[in-house]
PDB file of N, CA and C in Angstrom:
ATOM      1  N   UNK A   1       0.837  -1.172   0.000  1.00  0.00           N
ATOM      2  CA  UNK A   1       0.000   0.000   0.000  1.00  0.00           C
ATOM      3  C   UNK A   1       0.889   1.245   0.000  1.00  0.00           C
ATOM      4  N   UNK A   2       0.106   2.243  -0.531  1.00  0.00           N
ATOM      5  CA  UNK A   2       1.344   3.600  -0.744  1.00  0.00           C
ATOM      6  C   UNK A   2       1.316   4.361   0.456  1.00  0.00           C
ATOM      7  N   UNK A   3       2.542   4.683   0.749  1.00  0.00           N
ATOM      8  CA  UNK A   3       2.063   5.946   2.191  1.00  0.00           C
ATOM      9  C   UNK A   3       0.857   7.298   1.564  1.00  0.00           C
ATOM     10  N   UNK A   4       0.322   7.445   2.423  1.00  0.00           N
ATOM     11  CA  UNK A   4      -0.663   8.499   2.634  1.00  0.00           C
ATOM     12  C   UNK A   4       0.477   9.987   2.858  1.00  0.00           C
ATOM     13  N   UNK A   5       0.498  10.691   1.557  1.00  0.00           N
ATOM     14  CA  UNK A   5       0.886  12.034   2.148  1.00  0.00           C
ATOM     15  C   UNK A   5      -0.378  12.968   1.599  1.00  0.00           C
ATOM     16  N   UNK A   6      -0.550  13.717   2.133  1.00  0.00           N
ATOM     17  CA  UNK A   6      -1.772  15.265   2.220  1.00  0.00           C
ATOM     18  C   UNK A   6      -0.949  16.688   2.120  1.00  0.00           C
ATOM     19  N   UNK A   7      -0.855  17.339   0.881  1.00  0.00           N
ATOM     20  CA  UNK A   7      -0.475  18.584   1.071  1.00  0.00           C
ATOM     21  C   UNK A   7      -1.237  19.753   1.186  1.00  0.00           C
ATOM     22  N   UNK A   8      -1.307  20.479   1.945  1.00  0.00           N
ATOM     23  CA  UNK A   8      -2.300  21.855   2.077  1.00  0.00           C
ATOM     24  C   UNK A   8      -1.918  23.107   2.234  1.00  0.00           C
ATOM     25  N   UNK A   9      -1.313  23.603   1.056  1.00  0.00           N
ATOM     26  CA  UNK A   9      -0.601  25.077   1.012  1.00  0.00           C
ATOM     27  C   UNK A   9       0.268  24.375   1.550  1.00  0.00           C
ATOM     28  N   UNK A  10       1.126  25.248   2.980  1.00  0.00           N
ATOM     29  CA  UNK A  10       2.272  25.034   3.647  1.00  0.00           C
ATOM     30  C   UNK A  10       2.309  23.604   4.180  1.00  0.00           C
ATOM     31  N   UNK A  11       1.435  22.627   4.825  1.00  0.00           N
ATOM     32  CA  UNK A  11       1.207  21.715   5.566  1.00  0.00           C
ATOM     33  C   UNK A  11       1.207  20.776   4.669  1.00  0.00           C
ATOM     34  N   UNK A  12       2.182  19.736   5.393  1.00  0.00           N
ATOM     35  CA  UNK A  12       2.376  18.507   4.779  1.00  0.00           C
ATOM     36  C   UNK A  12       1.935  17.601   5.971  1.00  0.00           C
ATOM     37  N   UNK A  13       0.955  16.666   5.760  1.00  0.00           N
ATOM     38  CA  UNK A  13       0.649  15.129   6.565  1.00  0.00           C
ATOM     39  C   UNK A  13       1.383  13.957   6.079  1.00  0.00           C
ATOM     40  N   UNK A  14       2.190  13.427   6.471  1.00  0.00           N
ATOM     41  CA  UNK A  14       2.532  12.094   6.040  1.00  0.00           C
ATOM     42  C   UNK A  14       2.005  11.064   6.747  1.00  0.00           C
ATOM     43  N   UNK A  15       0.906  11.212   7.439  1.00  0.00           N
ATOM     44  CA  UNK A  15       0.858   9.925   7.900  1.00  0.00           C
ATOM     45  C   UNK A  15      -1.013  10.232   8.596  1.00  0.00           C
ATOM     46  N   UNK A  16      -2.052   9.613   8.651  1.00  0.00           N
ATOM     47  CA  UNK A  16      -3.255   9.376   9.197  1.00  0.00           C
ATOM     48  C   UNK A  16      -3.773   8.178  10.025  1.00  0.00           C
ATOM     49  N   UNK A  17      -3.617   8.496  10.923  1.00  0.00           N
ATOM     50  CA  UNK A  17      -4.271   7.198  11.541  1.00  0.00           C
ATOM     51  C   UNK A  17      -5.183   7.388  12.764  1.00  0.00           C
ATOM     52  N   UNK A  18      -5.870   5.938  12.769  1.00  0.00           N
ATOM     53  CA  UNK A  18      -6.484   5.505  14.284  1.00  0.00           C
ATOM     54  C   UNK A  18      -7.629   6.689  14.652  1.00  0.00           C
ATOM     55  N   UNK A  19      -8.642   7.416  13.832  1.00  0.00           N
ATOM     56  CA  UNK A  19     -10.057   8.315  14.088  1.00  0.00           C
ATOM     57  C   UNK A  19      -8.743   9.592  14.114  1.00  0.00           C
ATOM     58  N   UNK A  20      -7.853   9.595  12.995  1.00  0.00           N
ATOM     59  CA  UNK A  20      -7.260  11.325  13.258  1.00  0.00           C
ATOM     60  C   UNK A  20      -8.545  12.068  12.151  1.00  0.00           C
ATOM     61  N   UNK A  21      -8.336  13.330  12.507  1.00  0.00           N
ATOM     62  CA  UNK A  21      -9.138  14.613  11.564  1.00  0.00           C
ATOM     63  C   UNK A  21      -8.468  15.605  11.199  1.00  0.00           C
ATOM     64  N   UNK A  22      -8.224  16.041   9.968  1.00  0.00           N
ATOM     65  CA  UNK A  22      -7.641  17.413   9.236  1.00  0.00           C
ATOM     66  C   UNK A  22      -9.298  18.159   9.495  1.00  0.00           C
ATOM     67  N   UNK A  23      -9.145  19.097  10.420  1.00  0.00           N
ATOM     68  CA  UNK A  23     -10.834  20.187  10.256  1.00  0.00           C
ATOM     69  C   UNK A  23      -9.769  21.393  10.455  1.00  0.00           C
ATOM     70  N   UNK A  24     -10.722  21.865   9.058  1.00  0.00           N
ATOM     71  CA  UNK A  24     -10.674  23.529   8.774  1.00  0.00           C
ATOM     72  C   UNK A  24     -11.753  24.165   9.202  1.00  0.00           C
ATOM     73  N   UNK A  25     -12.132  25.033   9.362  1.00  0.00           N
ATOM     74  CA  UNK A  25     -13.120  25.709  10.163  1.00  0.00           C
ATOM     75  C   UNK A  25     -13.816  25.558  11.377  1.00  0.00           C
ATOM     76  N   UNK A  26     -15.242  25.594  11.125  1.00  0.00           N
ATOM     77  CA  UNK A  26     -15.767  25.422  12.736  1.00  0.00           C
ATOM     78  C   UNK A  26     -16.406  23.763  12.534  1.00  0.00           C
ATOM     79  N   UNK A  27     -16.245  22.921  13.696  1.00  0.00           N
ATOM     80  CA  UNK A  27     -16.421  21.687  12.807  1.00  0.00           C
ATOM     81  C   UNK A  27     -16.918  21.507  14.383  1.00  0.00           C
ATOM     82  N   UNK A  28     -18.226  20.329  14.654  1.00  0.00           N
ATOM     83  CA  UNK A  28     -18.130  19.556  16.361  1.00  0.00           C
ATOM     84  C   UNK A  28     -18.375  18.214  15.573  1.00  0.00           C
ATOM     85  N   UNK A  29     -17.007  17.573  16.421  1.00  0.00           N
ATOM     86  CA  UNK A  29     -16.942  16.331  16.267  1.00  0.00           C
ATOM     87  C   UNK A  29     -17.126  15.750  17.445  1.00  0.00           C
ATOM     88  N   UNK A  30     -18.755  15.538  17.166  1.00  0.00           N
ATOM     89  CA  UNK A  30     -19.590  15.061  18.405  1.00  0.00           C
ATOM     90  C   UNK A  30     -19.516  13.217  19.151  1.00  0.00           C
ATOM     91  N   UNK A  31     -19.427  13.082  19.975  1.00  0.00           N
ATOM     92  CA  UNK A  31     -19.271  11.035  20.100  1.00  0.00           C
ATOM     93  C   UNK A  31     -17.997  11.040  19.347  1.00  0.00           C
ATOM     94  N   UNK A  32     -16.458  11.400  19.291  1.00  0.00           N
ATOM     95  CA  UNK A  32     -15.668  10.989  18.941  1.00  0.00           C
ATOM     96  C   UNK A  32     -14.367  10.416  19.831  1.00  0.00           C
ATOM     97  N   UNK A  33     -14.290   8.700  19.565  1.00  0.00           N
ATOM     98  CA  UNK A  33     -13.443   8.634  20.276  1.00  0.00           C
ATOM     99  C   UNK A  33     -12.908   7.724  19.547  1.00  0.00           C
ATOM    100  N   UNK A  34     -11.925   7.090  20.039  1.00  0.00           N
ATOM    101  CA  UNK A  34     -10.993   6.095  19.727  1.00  0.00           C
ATOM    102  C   UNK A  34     -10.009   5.250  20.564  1.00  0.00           C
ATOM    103  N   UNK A  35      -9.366   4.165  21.156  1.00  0.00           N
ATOM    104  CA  UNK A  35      -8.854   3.744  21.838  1.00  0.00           C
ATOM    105  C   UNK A  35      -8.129   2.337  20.953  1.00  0.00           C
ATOM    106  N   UNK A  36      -6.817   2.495  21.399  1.00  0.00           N
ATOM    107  CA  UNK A  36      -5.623   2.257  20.545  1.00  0.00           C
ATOM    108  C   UNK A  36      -4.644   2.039  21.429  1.00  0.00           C
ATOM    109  N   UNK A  37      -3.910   0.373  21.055  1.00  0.00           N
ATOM    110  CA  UNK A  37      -2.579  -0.321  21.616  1.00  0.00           C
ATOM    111  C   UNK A  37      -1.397  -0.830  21.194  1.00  0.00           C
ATOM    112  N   UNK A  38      -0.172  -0.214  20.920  1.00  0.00           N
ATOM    113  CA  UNK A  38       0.507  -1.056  20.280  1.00  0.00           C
ATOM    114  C   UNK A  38       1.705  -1.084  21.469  1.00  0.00           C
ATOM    115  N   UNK A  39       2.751  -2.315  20.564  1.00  0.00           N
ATOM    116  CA  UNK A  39       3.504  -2.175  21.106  1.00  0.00           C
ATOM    117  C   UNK A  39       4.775  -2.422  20.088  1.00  0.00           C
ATOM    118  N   UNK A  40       5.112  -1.162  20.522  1.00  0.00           N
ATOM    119  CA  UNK A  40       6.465  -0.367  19.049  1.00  0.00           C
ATOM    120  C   UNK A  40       7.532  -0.419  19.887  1.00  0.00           C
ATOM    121  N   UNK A  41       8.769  -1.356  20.041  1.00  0.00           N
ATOM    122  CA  UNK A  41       9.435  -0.991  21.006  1.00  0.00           C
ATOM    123  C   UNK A  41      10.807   0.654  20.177  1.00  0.00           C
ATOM    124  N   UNK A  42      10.477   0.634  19.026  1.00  0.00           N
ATOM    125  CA  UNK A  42      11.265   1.586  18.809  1.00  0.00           C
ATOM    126  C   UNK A  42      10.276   3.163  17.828  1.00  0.00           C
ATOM    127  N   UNK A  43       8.609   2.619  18.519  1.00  0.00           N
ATOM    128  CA  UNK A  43       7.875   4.029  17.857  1.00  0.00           C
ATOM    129  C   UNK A  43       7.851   4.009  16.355  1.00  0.00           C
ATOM    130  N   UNK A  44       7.315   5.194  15.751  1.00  0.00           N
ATOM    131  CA  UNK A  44       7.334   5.533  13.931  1.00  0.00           C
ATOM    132  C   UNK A  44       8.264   6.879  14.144  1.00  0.00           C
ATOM    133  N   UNK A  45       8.714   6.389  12.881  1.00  0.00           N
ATOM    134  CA  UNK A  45       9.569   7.731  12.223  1.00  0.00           C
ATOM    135  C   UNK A  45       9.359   8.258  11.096  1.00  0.00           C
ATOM    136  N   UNK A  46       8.578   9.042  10.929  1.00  0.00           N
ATOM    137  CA  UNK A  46       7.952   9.115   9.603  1.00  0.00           C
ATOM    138  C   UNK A  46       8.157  10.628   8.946  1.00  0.00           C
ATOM    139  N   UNK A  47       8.893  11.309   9.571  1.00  0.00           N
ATOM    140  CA  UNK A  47       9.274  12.672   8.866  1.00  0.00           C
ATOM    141  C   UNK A  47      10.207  12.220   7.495  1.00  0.00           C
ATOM    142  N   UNK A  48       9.683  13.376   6.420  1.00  0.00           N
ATOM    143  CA  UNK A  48      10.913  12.969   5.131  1.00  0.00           C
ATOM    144  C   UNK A  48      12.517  13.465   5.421  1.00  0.00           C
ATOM    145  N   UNK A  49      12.762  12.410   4.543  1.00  0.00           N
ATOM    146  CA  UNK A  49      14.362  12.250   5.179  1.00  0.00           C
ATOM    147  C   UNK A  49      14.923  12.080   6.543  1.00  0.00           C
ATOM    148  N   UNK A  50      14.511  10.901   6.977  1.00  0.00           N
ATOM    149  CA  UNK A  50      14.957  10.786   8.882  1.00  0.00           C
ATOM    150  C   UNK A  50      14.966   9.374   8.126  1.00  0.00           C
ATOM    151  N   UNK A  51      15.577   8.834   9.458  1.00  0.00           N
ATOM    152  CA  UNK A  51      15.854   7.460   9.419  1.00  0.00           C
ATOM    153  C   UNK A  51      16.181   6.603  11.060  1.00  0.00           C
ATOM    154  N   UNK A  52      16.495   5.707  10.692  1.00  0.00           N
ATOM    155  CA  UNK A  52      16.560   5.072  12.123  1.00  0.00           C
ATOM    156  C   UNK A  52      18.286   4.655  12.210  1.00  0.00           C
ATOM    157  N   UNK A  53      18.737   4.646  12.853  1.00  0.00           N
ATOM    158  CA  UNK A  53      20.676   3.936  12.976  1.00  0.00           C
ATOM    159  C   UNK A  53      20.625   3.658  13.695  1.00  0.00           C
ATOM    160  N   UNK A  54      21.437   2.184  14.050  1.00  0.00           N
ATOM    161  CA  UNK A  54      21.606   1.485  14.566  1.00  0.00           C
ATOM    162  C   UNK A  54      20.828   1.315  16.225  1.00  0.00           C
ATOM    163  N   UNK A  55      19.261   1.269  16.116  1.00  0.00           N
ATOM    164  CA  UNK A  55      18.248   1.079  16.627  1.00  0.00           C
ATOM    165  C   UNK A  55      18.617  -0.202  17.654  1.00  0.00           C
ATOM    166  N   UNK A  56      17.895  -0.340  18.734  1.00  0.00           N
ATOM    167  CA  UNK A  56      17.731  -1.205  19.702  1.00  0.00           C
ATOM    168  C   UNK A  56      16.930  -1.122  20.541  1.00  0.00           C
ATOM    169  N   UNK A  57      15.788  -2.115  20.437  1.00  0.00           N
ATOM    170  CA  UNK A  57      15.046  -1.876  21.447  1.00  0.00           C
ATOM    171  C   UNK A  57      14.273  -3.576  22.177  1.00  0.00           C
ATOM    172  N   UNK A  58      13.842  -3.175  23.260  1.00  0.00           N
ATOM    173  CA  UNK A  58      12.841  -4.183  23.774  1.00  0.00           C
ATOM    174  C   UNK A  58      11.760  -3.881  23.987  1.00  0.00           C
ATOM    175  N   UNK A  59      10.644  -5.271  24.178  1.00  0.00           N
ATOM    176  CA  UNK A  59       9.324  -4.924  24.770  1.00  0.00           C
ATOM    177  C   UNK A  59       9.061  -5.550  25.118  1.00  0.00           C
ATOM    178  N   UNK A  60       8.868  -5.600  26.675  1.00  0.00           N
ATOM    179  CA  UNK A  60       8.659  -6.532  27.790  1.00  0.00           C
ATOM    180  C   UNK A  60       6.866  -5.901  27.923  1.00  0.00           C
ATOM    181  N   UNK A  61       5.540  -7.022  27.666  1.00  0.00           N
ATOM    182  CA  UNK A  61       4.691  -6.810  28.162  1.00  0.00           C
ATOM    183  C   UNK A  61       4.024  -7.764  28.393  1.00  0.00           C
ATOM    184  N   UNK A  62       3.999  -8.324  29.612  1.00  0.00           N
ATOM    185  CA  UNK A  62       3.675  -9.435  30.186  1.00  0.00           C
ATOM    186  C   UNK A  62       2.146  -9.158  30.689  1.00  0.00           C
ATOM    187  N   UNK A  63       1.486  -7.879  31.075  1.00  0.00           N
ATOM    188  CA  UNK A  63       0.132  -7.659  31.324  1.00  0.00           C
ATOM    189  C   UNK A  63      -0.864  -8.272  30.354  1.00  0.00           C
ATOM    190  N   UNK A  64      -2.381  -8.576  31.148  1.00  0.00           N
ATOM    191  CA  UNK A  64      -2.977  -8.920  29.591  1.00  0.00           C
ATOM    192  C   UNK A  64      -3.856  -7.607  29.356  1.00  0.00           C
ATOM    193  N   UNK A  65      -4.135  -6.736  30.154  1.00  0.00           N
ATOM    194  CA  UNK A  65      -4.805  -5.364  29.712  1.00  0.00           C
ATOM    195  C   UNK A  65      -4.028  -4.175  30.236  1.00  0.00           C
ATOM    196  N   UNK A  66      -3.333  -2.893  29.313  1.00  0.00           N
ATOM    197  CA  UNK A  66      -2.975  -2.090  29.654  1.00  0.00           C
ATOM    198  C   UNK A  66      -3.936  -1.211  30.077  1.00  0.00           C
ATOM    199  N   UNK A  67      -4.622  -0.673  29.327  1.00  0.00           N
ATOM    200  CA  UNK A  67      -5.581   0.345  29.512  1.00  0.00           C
ATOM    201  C   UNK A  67      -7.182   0.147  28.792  1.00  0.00           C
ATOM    202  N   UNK A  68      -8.006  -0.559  29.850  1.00  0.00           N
ATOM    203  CA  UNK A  68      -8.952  -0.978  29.785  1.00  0.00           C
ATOM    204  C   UNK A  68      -9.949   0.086  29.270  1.00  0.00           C
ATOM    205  N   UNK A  69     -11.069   0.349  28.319  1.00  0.00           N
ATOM    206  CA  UNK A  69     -11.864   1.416  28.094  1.00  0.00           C
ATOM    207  C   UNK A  69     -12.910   0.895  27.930  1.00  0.00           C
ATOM    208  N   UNK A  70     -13.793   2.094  28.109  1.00  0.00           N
ATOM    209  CA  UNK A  70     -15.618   1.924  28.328  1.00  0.00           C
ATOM    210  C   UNK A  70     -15.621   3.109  26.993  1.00  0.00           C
ATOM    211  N   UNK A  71     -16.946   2.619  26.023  1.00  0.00           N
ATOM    212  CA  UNK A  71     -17.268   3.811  25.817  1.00  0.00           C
ATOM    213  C   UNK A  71     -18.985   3.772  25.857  1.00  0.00           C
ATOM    214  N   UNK A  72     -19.243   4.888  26.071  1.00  0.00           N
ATOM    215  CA  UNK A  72     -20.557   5.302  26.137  1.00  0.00           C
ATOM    216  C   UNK A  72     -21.120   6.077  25.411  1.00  0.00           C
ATOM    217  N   UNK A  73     -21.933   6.143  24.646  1.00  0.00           N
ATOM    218  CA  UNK A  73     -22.798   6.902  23.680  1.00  0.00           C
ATOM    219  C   UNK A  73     -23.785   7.724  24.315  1.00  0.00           C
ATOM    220  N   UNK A  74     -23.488   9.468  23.716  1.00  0.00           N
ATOM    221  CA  UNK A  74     -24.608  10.308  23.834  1.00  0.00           C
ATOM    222  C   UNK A  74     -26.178   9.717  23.540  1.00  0.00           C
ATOM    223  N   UNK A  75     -27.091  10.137  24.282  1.00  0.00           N
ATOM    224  CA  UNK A  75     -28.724  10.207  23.488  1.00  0.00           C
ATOM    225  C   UNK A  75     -28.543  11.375  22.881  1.00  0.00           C
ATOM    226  N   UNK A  76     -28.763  11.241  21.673  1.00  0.00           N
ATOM    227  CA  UNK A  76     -29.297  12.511  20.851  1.00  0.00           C
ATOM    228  C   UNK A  76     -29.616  13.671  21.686  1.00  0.00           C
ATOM    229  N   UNK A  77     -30.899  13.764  22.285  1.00  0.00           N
ATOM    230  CA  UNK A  77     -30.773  15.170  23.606  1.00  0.00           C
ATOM    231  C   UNK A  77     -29.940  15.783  23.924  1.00  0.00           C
ATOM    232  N   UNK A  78     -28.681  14.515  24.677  1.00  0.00           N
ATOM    233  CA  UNK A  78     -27.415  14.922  25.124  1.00  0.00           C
ATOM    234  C   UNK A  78     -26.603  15.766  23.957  1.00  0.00           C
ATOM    235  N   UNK A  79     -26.622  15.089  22.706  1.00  0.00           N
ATOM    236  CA  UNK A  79     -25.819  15.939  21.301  1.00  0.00           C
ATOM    237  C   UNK A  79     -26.304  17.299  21.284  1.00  0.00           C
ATOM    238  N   UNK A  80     -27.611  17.666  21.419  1.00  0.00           N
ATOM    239  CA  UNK A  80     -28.561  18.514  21.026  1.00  0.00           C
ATOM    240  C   UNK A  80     -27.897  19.723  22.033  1.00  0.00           C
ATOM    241  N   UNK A  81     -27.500  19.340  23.560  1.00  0.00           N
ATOM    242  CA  UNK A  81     -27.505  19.917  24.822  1.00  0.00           C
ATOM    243  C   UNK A  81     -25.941  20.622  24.330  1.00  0.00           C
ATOM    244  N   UNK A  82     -24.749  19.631  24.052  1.00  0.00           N
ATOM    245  CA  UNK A  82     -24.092  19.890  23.868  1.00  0.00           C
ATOM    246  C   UNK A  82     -23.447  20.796  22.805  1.00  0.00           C
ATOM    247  N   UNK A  83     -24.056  21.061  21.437  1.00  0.00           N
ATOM    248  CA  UNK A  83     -24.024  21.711  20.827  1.00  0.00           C
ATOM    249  C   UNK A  83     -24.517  22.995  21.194  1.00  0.00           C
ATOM    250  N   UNK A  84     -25.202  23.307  22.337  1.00  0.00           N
ATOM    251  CA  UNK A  84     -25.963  24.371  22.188  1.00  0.00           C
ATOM    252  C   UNK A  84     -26.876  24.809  21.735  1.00  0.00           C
ATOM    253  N   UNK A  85     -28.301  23.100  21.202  1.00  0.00           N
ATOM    254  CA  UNK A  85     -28.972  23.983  20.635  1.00  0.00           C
ATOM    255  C   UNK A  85     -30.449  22.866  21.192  1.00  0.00           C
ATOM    256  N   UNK A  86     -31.508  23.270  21.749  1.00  0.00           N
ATOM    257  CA  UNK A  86     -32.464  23.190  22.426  1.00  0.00           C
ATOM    258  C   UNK A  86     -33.404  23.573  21.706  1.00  0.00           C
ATOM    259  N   UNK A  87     -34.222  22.052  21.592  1.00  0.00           N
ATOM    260  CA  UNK A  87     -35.853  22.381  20.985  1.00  0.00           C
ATOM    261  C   UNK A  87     -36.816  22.320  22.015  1.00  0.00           C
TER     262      UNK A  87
END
């Protein structure tokens, strides 16, 4: 698959992931969440022209849940409340 780059005037994205958003203007990104685990023992490097040398790493993860999540969904009302706008 090809990397994802985005140019916008000055702004360059090389990379999108995991519920990200490019918003220009006035935008509510209402109920947005996301919850996400890896385990990178040496991270991404994804700027142009960088690289990695002579790298070393470990990853010791013996847990079976790091960070457990709930999610819960607005009622509509609640969206309505939150936006600011009441019928």
């Amino acid at each position: 698959m090809l990397p994802i780059v985005i140019n916008i005037f000055y702004l360059k994205i090389n990379s999108v992931e995991n519920a990200s958003a490019i918003n220009i203007g006035e935008n509510y990104l209402v109920d947005w969440t996301n919850a996400d685990k890896r385990n990178q023992g040496y991270g991404q490097n994804l700027g142009d022209g960088s690289d990695f040398v002579a790298s070393r790493y470990i990853v010791d993860d013996r847990d079976g849940v790091d960070a457990p999540t709930y999610k819960q969904s607005l009622h509509q009302g609640d969206q309505q409340n939150l936006l600011g706008r009441h019928e």
